[in-house]
Protein backbone atom coordinates (compact mmCIF):
# COMPACT_ATOMS: atom_id res chain seq x y z
CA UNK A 1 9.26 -8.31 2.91
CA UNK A 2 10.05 -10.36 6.02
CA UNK A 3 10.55 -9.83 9.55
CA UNK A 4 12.01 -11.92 12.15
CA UNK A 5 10.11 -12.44 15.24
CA UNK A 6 10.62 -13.35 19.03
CA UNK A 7 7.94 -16.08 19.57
CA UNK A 8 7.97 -15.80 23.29
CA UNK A 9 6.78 -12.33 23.59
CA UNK A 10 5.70 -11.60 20.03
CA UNK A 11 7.94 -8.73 19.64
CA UNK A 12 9.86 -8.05 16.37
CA UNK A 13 13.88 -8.86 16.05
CA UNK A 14 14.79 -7.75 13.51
CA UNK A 15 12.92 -6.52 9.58
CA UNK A 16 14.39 -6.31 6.02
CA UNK A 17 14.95 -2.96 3.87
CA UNK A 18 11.98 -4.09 2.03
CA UNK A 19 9.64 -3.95 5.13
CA UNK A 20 11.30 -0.27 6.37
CA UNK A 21 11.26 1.53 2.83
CA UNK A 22 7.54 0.22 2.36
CA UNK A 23 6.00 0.61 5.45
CA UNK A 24 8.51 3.87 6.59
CA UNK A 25 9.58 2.78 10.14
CA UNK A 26 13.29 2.80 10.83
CA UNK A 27 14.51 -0.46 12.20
CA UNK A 28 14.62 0.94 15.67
CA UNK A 29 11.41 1.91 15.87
CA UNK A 30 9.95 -1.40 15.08
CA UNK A 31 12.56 -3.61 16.80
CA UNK A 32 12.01 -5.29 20.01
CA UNK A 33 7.96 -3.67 20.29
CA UNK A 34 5.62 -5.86 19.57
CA UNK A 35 4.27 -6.56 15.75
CA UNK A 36 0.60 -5.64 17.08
CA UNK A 37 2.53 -1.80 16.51
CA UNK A 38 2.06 -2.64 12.92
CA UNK A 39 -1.21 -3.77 12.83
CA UNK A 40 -4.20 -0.91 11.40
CA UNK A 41 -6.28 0.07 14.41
CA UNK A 42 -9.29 0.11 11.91
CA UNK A 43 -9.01 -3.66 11.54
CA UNK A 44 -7.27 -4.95 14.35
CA UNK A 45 -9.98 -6.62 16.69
CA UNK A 46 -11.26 -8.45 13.56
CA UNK A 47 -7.76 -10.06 12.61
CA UNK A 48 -6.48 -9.79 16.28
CA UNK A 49 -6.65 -13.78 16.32
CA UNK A 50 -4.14 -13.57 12.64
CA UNK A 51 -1.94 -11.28 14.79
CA UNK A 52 -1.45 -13.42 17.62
CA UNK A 53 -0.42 -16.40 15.44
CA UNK A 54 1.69 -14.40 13.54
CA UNK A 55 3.66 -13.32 16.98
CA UNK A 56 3.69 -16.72 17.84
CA UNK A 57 5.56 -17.93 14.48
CA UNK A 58 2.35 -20.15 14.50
CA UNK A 59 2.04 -21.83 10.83
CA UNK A 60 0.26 -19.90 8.84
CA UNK A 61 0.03 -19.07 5.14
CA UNK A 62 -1.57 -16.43 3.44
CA UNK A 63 -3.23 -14.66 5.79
CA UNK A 64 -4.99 -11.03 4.78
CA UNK A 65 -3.72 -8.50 7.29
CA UNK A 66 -4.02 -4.68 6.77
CA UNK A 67 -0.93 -3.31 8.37
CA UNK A 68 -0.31 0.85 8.88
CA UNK A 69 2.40 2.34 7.59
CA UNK A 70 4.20 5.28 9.77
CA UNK A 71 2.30 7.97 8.32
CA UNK A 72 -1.18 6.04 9.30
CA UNK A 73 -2.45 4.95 5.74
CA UNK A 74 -3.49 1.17 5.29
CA UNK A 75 -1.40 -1.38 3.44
CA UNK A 76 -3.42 -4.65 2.35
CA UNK A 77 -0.88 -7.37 3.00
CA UNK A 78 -0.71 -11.19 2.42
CA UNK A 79 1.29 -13.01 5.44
CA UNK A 80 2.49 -16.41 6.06
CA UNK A 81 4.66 -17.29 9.01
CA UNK A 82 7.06 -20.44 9.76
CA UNK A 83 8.95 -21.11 13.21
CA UNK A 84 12.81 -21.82 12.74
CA UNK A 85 14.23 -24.64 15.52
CA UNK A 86 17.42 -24.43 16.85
CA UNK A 87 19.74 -28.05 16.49
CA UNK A 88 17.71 -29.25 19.54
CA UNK A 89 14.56 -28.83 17.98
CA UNK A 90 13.61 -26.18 20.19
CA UNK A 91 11.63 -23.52 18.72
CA UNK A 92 14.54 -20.71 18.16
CA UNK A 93 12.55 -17.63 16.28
CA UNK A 94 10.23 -16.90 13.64
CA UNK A 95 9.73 -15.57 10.79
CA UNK A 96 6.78 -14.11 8.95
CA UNK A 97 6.61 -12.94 5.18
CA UNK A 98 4.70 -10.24 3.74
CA UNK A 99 3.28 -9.34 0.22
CA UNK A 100 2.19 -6.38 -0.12
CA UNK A 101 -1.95 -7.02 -1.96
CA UNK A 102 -3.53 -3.94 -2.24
CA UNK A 103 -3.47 -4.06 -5.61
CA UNK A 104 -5.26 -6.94 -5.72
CA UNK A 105 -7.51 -5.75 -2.87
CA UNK A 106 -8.48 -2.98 -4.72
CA UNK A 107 -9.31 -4.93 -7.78
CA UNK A 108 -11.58 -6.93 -6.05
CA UNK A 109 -13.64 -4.30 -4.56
CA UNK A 110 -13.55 -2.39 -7.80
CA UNK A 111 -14.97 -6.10 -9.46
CA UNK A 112 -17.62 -6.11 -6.41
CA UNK A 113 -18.48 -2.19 -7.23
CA UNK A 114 -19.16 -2.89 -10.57
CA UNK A 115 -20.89 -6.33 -9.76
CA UNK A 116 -23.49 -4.03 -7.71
CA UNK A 117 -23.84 -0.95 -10.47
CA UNK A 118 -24.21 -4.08 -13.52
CA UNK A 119 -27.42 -5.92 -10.95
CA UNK A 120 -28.26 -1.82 -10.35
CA UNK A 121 -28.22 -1.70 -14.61
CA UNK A 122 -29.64 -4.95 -15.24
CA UNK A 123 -32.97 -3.90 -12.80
CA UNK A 124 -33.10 -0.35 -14.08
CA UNK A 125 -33.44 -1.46 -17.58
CA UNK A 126 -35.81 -4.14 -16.49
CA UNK A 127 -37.66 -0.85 -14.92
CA UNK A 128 -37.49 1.34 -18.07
CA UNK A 129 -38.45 -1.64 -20.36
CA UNK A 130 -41.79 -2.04 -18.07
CA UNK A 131 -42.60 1.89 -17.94
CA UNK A 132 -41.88 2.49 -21.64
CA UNK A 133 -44.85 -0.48 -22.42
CA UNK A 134 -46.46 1.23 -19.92
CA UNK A 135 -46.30 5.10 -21.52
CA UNK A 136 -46.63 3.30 -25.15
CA UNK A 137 -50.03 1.26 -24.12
CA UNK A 138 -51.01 4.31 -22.74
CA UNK A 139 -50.66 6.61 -25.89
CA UNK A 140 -52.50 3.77 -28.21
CA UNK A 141 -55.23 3.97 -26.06
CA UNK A 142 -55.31 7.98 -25.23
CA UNK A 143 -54.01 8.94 -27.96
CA UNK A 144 -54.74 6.49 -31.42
CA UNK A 145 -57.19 4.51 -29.52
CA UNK A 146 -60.15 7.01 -28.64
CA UNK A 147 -59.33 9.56 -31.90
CA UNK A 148 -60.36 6.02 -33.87
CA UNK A 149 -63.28 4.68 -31.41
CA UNK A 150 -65.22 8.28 -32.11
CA UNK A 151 -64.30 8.49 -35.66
CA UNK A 152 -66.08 4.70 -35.66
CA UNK A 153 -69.16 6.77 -33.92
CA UNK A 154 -68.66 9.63 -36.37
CA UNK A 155 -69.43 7.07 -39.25
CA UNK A 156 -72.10 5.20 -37.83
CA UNK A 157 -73.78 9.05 -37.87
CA UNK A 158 -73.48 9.23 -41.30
CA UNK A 159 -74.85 5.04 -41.46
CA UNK A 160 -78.02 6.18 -40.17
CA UNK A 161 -78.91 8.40 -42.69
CA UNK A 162 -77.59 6.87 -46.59
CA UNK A 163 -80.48 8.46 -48.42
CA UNK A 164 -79.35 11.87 -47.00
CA UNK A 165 -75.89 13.79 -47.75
CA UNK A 166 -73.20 13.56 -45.54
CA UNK A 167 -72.90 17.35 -43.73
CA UNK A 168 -69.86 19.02 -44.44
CA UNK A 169 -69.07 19.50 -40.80
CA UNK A 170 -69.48 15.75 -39.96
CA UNK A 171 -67.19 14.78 -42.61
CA UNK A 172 -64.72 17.69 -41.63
CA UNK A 173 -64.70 16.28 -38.04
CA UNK A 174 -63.92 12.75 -39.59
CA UNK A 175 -60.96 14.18 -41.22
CA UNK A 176 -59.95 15.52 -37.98
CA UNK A 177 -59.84 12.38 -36.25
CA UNK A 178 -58.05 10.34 -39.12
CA UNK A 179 -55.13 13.13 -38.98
CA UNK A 180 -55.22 13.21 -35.26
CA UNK A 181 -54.52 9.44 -35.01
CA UNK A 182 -52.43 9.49 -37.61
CA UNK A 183 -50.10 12.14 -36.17
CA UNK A 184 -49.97 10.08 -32.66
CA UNK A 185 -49.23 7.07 -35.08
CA UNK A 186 -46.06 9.02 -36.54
CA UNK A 187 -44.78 10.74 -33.09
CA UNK A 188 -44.98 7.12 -31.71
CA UNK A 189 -43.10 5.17 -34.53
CA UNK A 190 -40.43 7.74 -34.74
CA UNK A 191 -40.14 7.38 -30.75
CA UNK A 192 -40.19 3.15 -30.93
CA UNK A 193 -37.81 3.17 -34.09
CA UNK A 194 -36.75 6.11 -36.21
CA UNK A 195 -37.43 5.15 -39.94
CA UNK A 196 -35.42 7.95 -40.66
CA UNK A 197 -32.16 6.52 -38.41
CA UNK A 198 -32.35 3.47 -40.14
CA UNK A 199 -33.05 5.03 -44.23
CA UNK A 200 -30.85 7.82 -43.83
CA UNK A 201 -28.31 7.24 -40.38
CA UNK A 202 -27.25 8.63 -37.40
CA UNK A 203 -26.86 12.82 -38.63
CA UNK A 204 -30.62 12.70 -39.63
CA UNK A 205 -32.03 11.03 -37.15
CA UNK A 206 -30.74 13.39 -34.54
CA UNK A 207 -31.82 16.26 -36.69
CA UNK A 208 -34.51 14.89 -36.78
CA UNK A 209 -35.39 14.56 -33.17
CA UNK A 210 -33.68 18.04 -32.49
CA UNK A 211 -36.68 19.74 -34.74
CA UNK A 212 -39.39 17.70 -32.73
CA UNK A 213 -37.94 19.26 -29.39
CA UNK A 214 -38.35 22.38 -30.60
CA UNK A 215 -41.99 22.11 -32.00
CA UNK A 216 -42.43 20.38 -28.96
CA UNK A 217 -41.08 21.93 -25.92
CA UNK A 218 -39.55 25.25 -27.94
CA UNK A 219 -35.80 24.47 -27.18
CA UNK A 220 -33.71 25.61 -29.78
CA UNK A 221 -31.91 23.46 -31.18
CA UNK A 222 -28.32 23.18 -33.58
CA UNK A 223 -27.19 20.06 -35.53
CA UNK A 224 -23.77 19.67 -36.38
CA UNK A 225 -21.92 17.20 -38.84
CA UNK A 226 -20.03 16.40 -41.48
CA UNK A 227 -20.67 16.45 -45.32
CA UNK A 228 -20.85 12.72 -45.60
CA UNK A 229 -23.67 10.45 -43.20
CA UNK A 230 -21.00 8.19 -41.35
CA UNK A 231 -21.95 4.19 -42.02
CA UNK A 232 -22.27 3.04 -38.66
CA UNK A 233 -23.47 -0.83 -38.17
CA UNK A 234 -27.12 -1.18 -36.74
CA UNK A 235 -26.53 -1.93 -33.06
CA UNK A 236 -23.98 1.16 -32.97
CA UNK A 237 -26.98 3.22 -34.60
CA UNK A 238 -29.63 2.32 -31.81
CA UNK A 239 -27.45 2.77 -28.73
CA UNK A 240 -26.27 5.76 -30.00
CA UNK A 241 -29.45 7.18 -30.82
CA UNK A 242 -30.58 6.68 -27.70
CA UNK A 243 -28.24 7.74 -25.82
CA UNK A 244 -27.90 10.93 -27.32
CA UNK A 245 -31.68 11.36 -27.03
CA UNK A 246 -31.66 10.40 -23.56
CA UNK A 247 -29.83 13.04 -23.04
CA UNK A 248 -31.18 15.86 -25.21
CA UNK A 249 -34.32 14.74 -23.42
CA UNK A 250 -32.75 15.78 -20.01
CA UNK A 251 -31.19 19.17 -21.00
CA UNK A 252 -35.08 19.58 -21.44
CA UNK A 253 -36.47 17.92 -18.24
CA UNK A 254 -33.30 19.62 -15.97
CA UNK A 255 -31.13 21.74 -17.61
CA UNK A 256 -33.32 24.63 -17.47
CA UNK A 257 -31.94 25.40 -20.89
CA UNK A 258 -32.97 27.50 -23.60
CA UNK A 259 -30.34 26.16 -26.49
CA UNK A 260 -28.93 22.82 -27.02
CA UNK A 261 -26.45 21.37 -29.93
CA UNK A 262 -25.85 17.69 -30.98
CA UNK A 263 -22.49 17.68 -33.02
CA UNK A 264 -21.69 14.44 -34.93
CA UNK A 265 -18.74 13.58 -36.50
CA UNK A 266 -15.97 11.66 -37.57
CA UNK A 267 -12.58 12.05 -35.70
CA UNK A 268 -9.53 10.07 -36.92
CA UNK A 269 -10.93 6.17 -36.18
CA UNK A 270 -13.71 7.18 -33.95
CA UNK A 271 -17.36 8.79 -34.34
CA UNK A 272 -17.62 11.19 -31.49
CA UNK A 273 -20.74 12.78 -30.76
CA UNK A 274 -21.01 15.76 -28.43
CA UNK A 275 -24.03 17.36 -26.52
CA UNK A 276 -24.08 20.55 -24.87
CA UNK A 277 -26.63 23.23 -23.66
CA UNK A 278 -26.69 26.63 -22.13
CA UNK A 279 -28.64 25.37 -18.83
CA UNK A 280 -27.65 25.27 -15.15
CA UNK A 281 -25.29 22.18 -15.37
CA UNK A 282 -24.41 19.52 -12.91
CA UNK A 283 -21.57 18.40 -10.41
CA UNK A 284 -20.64 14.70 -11.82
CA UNK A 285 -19.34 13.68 -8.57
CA UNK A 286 -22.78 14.09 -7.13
CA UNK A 287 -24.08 12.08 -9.12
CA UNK A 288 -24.55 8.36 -7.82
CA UNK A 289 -24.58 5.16 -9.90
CA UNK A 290 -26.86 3.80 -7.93
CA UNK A 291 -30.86 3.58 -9.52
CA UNK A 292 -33.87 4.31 -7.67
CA UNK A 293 -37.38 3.70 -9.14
CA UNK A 294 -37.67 6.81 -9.87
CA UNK A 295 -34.62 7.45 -11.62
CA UNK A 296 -34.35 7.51 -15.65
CA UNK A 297 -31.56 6.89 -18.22
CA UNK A 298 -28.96 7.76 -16.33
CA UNK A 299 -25.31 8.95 -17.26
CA UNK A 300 -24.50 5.37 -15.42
CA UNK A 301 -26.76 3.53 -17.93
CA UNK A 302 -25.40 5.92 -21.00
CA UNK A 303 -21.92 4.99 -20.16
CA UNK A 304 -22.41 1.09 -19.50
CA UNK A 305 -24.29 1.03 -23.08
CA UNK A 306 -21.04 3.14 -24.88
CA UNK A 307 -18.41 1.24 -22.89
CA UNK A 308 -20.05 -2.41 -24.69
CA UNK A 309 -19.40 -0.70 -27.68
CA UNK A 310 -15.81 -0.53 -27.30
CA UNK A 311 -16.61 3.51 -26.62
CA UNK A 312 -16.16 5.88 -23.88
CA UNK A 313 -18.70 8.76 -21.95
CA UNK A 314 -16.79 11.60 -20.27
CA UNK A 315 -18.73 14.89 -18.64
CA UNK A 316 -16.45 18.09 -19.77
CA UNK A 317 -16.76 19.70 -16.39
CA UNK A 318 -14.84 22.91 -18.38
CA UNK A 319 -18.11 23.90 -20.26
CA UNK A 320 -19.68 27.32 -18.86
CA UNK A 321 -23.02 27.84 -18.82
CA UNK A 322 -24.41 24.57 -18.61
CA UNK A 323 -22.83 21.25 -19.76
CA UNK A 324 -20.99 19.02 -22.11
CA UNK A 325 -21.46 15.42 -22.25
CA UNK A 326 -18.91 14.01 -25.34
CA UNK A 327 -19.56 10.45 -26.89
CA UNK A 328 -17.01 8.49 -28.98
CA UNK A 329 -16.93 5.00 -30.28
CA UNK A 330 -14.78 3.33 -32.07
CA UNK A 331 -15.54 3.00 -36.14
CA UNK A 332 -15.98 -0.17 -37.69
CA UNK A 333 -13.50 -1.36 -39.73
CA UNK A 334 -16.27 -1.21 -43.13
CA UNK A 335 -16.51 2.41 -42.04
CA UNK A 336 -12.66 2.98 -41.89
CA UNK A 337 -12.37 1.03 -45.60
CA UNK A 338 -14.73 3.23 -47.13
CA UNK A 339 -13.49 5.96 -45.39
CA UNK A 340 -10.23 5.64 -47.30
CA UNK A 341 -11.37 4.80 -50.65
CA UNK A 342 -11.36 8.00 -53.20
């Protein structure tokens, strides 16, 4: 695109076809006003000075301008300008070029955007890693720690007295204690690491965790997935894990839901996992990337984790009651070879 310029008054002589069918002036109604017409009001007193020179065939070269088009929307725009001499060496017109850059322009601020939500990701883990220590100290010492401190007491009871048998109800108590830790013992190493995720993959470890919630909080719960456990390389297993229990975890905490379902399976060269409940549901677009202290997971965070797997997170907005969140990830290529062995 290029327009040529009057340098005495900064008005515009004449434009190409390029400049008219982009910017949707006709050449009258650009030609002889002056090129401050073109400029966006939005950003005008900001780049006023670029303006100027531009009017005044100044030399300039690359210069970001945002220009507005006839029906008012903004046009990012890269301009240089040169002055053309007449054969006295007298300065004659000018001539500025433009290239259009808001593709570029909006590159870059998408790059920024996602700059700010990976520094947002990067603290909020940082956060999550701290408060899970945090709840995890705090159920070996609630929890594991004082069930095993007063079964120690328990048995220095029965210390004081060897020549006498041990009472029935002291040793009862004992037992008690034992199971008590060792239950918090379980519920904690299924919570830090599955055993059963890593022995027996993905389908059984979220069966797994869907009969906890229900012994738990009472949500009922459905499992679905194929025949055959899908072999899924370790890292794939933990992040998906988590996700999807991150998120079974806040149908509980938000959805106000009564049923939930985890479906895993296998669907042409992907694993796709899909959660849904019968709760209130949620407005996506309302939801910000941004993390506050006391945020959690996150669909943000759940995303970012699939997306390094090569995967995608998408929010089926169609689902009535409550929602559907669907997972899928790409399958590794052992998976697809023993996929298609008989």
């Amino acid at each position: 695109m290029w327009l040529c310029l009057d340098p005495a008054n900064c008005t515009v002589l004449d434009s190409n076809r390029a400049v008219r069918d982009t910017l949707g002036y006709a050449r009258e109604e650009i030609a002889g006003r002056s090129i401050l017409i073109l400029a966006h009001p939005e950003s005008l007193e900001s780049s006023r000075m670029v303006w100027e020179a531009l009017g005044r065939c100044a030399d300039l070269r690359d210069a970001d301008i945002q220009v507005r088009r006839k029906d008012g929307t903004k046009l990012d725009i890269s301009a240089s300008a040169s002055a053309i001499l007449d054969n006295r060496g007298h300065l004659a017109y000018g001539v500025t070029v433009w290239r259009n850059i808001s593709r570029r322009k909006r590159a870059e601020v998408a790059g920024l955007e996602r700059q700010a939500q990976l520094r947002a990701l990067a603290y909020e883990i940082s956060v999550a890693e701290e408060r899970e220590r945090r709840r995890i100290a705090e159920g070996l010492h609630d929890e594991i720690g004082q069930a095993l401190a007063i079964a120690k007491l328990k048995l220095g009871e029965l210390g004081q007295s060897p020549s006498e048998p041990a009472s029935p109800g002291l040793i009862e108590e004992l037992r008690l204690l034992l199971d008590q830790a060792a239950r918090a013992t379980r519920s904690m190493t299924f919570e830090l690491s599955p055993h059963v995720l890593h022995q027996l993959g993905l389908e059984a470890a979220v069966e797994s965790l869907g009969k906890r919630l229900e012994r738990v909080y009472g949500l009922r719960f459905r499992c679905e997935r194929d025949a055959k456990p899908i072999a899924l390389p370790e890292e794939v297993l933990v992040v998906l894990f988590r996700v999807v229990r991150e998120l079974l975890l806040n149908v509980h905490k938000h959805a106000q839901a009564r049923n939930a379902l985890a479906a895993v399976h296998r669907v042409a060269n992907e694993v796709v996992v899909r959660v849904e409940d019968d709760g209130v549901g949620f407005d996506p677009g309302k939801l910000s990337p941004a993390f506050t202290p006391r945020g959690g997971f996150g669909l943000f965070s759940a995303a970012a984790q699939i997306q390094a797997l090569g995967g995608h997170l998408e929010v089926d907005t169609s689902h009535r009651p409550g929602s559907r969140i669907v997972i899928s990830v790409p399958l590794p290529a052992s998976a697809l070879i023993e996929r298609s062995q008989p």
